[in-house]
C-alpha atoms as a PDB file:
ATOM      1  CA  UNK A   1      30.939 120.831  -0.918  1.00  0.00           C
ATOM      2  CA  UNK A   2      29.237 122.750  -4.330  1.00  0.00           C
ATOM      3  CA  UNK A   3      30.077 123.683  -7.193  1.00  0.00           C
ATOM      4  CA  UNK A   4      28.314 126.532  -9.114  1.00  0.00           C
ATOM      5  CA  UNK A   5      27.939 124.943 -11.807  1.00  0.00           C
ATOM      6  CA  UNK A   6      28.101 121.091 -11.190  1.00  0.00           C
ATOM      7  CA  UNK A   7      27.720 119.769  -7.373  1.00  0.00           C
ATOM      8  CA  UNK A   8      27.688 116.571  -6.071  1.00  0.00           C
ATOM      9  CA  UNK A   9      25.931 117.268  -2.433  1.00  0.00           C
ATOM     10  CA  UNK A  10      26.766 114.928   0.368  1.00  0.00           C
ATOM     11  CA  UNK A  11      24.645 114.972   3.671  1.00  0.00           C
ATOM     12  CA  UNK A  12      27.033 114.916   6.928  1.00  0.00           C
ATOM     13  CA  UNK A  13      27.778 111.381   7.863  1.00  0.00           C
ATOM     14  CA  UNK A  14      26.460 109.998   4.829  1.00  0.00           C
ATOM     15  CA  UNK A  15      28.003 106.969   3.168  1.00  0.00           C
ATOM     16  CA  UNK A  16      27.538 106.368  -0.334  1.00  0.00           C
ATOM     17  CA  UNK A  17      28.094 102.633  -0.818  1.00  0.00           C
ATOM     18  CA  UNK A  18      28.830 101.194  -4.275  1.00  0.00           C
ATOM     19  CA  UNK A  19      28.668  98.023  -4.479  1.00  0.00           C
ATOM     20  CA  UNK A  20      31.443  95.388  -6.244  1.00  0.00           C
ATOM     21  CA  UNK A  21      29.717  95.350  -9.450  1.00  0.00           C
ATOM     22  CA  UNK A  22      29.326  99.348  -9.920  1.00  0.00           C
ATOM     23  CA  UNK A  23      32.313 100.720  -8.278  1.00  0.00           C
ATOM     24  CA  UNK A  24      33.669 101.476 -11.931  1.00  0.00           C
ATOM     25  CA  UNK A  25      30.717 103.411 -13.450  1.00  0.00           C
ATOM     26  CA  UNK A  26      30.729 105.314 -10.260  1.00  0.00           C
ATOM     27  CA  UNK A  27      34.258 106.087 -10.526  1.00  0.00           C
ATOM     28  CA  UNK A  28      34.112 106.598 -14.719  1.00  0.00           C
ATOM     29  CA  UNK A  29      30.687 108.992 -13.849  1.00  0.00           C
ATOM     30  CA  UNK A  30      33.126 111.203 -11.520  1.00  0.00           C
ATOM     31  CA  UNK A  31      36.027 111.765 -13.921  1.00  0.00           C
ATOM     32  CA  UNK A  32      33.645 113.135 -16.831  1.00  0.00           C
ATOM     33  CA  UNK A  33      31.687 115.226 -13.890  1.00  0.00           C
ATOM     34  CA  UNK A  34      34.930 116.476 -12.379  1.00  0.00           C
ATOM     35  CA  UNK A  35      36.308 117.304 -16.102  1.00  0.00           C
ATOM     36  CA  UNK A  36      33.015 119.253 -16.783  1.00  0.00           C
ATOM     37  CA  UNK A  37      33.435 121.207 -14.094  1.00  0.00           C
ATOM     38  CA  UNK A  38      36.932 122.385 -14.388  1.00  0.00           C
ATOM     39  CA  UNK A  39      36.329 123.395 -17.927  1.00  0.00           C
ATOM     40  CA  UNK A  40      33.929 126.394 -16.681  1.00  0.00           C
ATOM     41  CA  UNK A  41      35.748 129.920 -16.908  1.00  0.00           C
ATOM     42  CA  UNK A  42      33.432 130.735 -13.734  1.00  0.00           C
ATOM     43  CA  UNK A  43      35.455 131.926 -10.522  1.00  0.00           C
ATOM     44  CA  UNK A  44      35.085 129.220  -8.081  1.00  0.00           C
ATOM     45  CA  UNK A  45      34.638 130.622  -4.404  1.00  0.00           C
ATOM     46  CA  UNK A  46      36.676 128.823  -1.945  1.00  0.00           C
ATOM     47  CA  UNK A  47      35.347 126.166   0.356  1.00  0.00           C
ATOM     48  CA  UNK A  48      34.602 127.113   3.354  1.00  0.00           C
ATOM     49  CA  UNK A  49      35.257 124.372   5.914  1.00  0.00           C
ATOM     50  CA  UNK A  50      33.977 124.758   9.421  1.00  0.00           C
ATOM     51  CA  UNK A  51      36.185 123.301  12.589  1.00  0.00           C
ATOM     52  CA  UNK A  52      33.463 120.725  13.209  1.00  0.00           C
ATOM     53  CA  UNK A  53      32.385 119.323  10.143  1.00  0.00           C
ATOM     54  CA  UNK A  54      32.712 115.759   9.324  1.00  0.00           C
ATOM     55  CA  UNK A  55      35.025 115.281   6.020  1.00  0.00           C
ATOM     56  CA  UNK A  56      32.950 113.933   3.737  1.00  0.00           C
ATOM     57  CA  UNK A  57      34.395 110.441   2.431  1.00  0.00           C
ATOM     58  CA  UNK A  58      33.888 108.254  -0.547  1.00  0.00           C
ATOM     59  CA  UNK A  59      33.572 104.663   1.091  1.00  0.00           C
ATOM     60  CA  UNK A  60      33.767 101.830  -2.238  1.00  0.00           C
ATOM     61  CA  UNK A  61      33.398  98.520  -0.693  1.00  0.00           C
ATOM     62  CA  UNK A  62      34.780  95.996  -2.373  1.00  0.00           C
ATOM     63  CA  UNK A  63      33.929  92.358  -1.315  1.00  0.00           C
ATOM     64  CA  UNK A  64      35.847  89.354  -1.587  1.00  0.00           C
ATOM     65  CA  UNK A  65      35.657  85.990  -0.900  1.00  0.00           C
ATOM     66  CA  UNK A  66      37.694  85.165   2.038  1.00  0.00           C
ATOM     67  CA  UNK A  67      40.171  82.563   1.312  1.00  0.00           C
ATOM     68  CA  UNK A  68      40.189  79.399   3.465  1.00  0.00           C
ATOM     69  CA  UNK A  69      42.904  79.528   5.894  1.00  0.00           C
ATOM     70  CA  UNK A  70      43.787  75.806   5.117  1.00  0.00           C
ATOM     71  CA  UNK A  71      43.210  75.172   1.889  1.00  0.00           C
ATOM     72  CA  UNK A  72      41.383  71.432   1.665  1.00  0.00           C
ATOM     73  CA  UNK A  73      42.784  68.514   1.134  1.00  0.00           C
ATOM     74  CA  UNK A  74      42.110  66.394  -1.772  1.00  0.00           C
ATOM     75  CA  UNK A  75      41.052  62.908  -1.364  1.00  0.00           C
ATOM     76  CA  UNK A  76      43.984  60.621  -0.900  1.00  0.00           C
ATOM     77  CA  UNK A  77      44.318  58.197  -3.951  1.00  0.00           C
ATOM     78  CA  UNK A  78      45.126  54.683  -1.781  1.00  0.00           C
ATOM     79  CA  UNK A  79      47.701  52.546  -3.754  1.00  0.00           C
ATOM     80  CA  UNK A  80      47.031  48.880  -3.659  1.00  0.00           C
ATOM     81  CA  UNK A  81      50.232  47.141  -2.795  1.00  0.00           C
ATOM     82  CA  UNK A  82      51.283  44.718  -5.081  1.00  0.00           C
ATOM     83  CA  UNK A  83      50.793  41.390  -3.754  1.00  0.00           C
ATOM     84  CA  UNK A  84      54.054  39.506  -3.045  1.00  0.00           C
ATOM     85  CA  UNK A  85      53.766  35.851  -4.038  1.00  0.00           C
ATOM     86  CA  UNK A  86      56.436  33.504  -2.966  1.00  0.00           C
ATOM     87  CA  UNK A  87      57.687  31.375  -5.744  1.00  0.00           C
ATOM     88  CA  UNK A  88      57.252  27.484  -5.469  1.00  0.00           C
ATOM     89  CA  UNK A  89      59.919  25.531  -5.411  1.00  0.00           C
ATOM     90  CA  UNK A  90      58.899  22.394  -7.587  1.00  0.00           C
ATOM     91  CA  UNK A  91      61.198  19.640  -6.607  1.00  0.00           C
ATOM     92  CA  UNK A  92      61.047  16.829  -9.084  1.00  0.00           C
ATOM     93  CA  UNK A  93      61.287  13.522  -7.344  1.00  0.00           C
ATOM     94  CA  UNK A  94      63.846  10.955  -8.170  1.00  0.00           C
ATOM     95  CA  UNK A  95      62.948   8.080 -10.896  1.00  0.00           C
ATOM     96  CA  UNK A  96      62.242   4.837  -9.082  1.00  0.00           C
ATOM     97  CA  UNK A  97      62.910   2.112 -11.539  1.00  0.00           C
ATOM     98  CA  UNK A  98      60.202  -0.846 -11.047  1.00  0.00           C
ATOM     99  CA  UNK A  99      60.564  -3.222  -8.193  1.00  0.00           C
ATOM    100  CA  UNK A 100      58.414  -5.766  -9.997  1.00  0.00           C
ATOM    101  CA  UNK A 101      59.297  -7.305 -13.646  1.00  0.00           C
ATOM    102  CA  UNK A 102      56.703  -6.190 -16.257  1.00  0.00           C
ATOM    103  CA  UNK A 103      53.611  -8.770 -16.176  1.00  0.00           C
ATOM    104  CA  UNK A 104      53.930 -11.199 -18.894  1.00  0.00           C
ATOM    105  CA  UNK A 105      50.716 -11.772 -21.021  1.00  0.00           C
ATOM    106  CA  UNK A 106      50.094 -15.453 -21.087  1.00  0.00           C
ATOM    107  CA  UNK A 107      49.926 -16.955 -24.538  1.00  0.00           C
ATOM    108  CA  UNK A 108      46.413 -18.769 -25.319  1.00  0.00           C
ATOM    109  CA  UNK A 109      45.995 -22.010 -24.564  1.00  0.00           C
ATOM    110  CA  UNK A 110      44.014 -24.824 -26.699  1.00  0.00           C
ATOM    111  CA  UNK A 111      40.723 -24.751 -25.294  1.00  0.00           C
ATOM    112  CA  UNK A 112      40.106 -28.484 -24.159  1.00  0.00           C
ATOM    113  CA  UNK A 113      37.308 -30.398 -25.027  1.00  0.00           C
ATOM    114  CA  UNK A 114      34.351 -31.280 -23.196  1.00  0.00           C
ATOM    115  CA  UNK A 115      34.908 -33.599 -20.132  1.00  0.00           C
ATOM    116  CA  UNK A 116      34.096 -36.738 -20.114  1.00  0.00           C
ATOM    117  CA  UNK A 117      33.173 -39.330 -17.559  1.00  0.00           C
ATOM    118  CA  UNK A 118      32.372 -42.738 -17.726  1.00  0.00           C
ATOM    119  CA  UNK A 119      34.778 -45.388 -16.286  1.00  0.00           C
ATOM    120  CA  UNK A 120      37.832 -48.314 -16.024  1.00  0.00           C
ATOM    121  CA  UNK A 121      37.607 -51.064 -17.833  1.00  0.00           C
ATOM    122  CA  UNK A 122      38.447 -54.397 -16.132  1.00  0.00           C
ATOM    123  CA  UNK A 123      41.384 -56.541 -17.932  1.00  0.00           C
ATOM    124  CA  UNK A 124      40.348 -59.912 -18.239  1.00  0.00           C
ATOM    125  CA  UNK A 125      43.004 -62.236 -20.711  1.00  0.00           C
ATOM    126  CA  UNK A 126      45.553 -62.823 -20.732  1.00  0.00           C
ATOM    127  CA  UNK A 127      45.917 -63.479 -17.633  1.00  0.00           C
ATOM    128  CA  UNK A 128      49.183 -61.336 -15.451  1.00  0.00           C
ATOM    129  CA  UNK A 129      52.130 -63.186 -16.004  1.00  0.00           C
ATOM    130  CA  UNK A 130      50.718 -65.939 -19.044  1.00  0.00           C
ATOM    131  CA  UNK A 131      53.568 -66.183 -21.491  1.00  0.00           C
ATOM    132  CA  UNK A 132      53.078 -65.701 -24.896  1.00  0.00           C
ATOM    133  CA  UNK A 133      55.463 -66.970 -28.200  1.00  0.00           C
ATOM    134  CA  UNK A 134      57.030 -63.682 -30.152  1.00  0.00           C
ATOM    135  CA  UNK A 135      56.455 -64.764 -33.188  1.00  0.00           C
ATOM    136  CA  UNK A 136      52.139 -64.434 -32.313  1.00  0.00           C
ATOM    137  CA  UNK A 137      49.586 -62.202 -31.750  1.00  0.00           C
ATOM    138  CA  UNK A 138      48.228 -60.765 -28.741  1.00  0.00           C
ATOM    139  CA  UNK A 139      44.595 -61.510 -28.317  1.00  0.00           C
ATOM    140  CA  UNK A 140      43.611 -59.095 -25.320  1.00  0.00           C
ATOM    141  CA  UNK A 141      39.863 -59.262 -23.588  1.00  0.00           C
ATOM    142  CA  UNK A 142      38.847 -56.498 -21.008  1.00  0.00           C
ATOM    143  CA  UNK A 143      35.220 -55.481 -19.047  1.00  0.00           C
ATOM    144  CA  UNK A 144      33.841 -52.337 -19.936  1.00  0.00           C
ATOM    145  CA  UNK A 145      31.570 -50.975 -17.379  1.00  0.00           C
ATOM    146  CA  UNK A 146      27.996 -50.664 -17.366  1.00  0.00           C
ATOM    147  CA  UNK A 147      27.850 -47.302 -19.097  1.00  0.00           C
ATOM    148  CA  UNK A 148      29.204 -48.763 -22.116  1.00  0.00           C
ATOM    149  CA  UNK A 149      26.298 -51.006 -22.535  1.00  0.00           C
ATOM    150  CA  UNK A 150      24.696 -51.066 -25.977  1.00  0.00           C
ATOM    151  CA  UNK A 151      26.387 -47.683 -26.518  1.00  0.00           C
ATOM    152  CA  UNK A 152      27.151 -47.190 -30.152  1.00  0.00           C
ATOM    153  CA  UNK A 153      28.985 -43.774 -29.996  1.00  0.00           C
ATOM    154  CA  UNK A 154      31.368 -43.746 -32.704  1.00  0.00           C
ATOM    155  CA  UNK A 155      33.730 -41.216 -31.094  1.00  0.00           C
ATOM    156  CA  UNK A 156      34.135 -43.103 -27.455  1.00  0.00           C
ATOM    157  CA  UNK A 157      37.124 -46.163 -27.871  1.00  0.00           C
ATOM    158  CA  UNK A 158      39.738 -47.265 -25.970  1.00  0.00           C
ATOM    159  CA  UNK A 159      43.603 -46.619 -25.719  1.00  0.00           C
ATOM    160  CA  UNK A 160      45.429 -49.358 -24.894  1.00  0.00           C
ATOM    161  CA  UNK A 161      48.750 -49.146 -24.048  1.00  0.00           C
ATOM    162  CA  UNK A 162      52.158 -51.306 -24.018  1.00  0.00           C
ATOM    163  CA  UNK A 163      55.586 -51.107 -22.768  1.00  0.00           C
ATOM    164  CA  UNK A 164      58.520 -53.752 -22.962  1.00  0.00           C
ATOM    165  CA  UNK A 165      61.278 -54.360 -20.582  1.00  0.00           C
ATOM    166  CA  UNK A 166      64.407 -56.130 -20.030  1.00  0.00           C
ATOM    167  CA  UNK A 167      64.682 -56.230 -16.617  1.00  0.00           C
ATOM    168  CA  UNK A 168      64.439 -52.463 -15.381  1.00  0.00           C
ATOM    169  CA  UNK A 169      65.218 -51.078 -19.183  1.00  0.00           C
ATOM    170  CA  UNK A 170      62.179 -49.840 -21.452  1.00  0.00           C
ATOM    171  CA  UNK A 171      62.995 -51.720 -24.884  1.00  0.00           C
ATOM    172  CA  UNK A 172      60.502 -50.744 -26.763  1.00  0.00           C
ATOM    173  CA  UNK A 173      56.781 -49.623 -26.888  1.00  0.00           C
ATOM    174  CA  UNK A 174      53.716 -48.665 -28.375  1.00  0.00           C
ATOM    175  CA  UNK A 175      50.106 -46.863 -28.030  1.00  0.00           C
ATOM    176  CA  UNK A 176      46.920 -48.293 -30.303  1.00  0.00           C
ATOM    177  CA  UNK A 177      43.232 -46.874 -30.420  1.00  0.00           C
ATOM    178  CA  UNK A 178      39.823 -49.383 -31.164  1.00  0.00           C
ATOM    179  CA  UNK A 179      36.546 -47.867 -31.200  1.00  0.00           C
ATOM    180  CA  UNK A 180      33.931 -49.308 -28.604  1.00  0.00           C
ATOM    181  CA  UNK A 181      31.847 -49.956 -31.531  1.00  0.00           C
ATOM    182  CA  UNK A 182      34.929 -52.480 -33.063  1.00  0.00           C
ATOM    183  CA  UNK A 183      35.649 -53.956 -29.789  1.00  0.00           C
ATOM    184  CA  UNK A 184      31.778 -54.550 -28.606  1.00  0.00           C
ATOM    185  CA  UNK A 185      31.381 -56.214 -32.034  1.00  0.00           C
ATOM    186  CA  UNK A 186      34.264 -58.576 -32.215  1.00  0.00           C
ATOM    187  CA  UNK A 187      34.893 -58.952 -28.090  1.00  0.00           C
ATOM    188  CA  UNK A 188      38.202 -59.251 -28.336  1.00  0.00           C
ATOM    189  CA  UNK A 189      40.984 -57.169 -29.430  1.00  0.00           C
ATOM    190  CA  UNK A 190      44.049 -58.190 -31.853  1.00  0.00           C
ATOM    191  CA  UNK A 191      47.236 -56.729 -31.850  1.00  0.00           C
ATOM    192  CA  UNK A 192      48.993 -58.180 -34.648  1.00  0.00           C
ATOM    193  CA  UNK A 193      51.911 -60.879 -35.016  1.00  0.00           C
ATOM    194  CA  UNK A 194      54.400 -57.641 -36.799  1.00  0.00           C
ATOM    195  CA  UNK A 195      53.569 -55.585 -33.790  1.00  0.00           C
ATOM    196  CA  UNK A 196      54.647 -58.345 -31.164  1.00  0.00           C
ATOM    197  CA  UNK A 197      57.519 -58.889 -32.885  1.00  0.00           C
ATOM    198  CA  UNK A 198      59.058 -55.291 -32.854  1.00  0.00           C
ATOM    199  CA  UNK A 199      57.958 -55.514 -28.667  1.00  0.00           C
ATOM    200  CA  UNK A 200      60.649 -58.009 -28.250  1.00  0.00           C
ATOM    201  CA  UNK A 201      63.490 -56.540 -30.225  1.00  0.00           C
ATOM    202  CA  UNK A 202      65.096 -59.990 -30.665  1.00  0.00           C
ATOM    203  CA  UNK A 203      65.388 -61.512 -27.376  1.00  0.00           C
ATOM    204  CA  UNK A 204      62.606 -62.445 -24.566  1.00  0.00           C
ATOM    205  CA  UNK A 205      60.980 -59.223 -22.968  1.00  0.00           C
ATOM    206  CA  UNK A 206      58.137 -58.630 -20.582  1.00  0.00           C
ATOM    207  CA  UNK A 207      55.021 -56.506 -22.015  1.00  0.00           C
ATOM    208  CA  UNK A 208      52.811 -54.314 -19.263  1.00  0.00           C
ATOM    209  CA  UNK A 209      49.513 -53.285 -20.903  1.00  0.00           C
ATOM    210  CA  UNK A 210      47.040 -51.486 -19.614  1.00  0.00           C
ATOM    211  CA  UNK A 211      43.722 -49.925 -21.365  1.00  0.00           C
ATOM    212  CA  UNK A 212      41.588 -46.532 -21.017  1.00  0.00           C
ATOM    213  CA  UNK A 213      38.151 -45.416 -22.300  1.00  0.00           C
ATOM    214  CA  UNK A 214      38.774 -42.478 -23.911  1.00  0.00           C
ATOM    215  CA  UNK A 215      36.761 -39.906 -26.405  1.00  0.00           C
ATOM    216  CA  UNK A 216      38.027 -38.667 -30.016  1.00  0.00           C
ATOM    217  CA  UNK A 217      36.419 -35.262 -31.710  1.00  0.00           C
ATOM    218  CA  UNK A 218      37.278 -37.028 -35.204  1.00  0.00           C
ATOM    219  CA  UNK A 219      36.776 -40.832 -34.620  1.00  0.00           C
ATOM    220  CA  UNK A 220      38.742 -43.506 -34.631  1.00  0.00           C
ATOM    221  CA  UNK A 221      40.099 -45.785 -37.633  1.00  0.00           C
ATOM    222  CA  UNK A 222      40.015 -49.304 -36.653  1.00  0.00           C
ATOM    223  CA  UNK A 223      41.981 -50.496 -39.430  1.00  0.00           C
ATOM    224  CA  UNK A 224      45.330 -48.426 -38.392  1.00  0.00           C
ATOM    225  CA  UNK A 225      44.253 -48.556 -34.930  1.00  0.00           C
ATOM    226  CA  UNK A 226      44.225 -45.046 -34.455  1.00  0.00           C
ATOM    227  CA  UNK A 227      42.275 -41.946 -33.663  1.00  0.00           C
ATOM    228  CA  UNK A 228      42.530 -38.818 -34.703  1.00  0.00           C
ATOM    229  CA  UNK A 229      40.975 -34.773 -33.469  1.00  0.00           C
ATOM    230  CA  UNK A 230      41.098 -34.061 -29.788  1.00  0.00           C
ATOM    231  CA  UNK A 231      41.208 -37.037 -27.707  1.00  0.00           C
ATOM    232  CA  UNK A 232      40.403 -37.190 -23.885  1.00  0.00           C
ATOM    233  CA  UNK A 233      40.264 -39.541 -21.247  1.00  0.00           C
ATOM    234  CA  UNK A 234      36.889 -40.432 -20.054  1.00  0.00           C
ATOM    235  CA  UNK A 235      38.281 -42.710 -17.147  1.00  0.00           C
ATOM    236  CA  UNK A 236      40.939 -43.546 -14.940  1.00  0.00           C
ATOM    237  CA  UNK A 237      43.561 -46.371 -16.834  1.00  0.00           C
ATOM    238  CA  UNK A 238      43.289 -49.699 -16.181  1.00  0.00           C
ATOM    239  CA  UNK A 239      45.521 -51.976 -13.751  1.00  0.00           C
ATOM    240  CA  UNK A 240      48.608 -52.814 -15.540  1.00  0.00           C
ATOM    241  CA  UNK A 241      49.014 -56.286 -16.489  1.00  0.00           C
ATOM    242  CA  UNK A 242      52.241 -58.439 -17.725  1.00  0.00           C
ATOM    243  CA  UNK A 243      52.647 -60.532 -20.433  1.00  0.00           C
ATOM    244  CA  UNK A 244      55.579 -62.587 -20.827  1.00  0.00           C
ATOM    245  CA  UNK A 245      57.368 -63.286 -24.188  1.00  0.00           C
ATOM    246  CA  UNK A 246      59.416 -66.395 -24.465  1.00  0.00           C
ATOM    247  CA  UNK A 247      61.259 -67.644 -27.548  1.00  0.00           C
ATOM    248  CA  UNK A 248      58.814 -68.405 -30.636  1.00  0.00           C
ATOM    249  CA  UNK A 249      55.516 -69.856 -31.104  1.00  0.00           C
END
């Protein structure tokens, strides 16, 4: 096809490809060649088509992306279960009251004094069963034993002991203290008229004496016959021995 004064000449079979990117200058280039053309006050002769020609065709390719035919998936976001935690069951346990009573502290006791060992004396006069007056003293003799000897501790003495009866009834009695030091000096012991006196309570009585060696912390005072501080025995007591009392001297 021509045109006498503008032609756009196509070879048989040709294809004029426009790409994606130019198929609208192409198509915007056309228009203002098409409009110059028809403007022309030229007579345009008449195509002439023969039986066998190929038309000619304008062939605008336009590409596009084919579309998937499944579109993807996205990645699956995995939700974490929330652990399940079974509650505890806290069972509180019965209150036992205490089998056992509470322990008892023990109160403090006086801390003894040192021990002490050294014997028994021997009683010597008077002799069991000599009778005595009430209205006199007792004069009372005893052995002390070998550890005593020229000893001059002023805190070992002896205890002596007496008890009166009436038959199987305790009338009356009494406990006196000498220091070894007293006795060893004077060899004899004295228990005084007053004393004897109060052993008989008024009527005839038999007096059981009986002596231990013995220690005292603080001494002993020979005039009250006493001793005083912590006193301990140093020695088993003497065998008893009876003195009977029998009107008055």
């Amino acid at each position: 096809m021509s045109h006498p004064r503008c032609a756009i000449r196509y070879l048989p079979g040709e294809v004029v490809k426009i790409t994606q990117y130019h198929w609208i200058i192409a198509l915007g280039v056309l228009a203002l060649t098409v409009s110059a053309c028809g403007n022309s006050n030229a007579t345009l002769t008449p195509p002439t088509r023969l039986a066998t020609q190929t038309p000619w065709i304008i062939y605008i390719p336009v590409t596009t992306t084919p579309e998937p035919a499944t579109l993807p998936l996205l990645p699956t976001a995995q939700v974490r279960a929330a652990a399940t935690r079974t509650p505890v069951r806290v069972v509180a346990k019965p209150t036992v009251p205490p089998t056992k009573p509470p322990s008892v502290v023990p109160t403090a006791k006086p801390t003894a004094g040192p021990a002490c060992s050294i014997g028994t004396v021997a009683l010597t006069f008077p002799g069991n069963g000599d009778p005595r007056g009430k209205g006199s003293a007792f004069e009372m003799k005893w052995t002390p034993p070998a550890a005593l000897s020229g000893l001059s501790d002023p805190n070992v003495g002896y205890k002596v002991e007496l008890t009166s009866r009436r038959g199987s009834k305790v009338v009356n009695g009494a406990t006196v203290y000498v220091s070894h030091n007293k006795y060893f000096q004077d060899g004899k012991f004295i228990y005084a008229r007053e004393a004897v006196t109060g052993l008989a309570a008024g009527d005839n009585a038999t007096v059981t004496w009986q002596v231990t060696i013995v220690k005292a912390s603080n001494g002993f005072d020979d005039q009250q016959q006493n001793a005083s501080g912590n006193i301990i025995p140093c020695g088993s007591p003497s065998a008893p021995s009876d003195i009977k009392l029998e009107g008055f001297d």
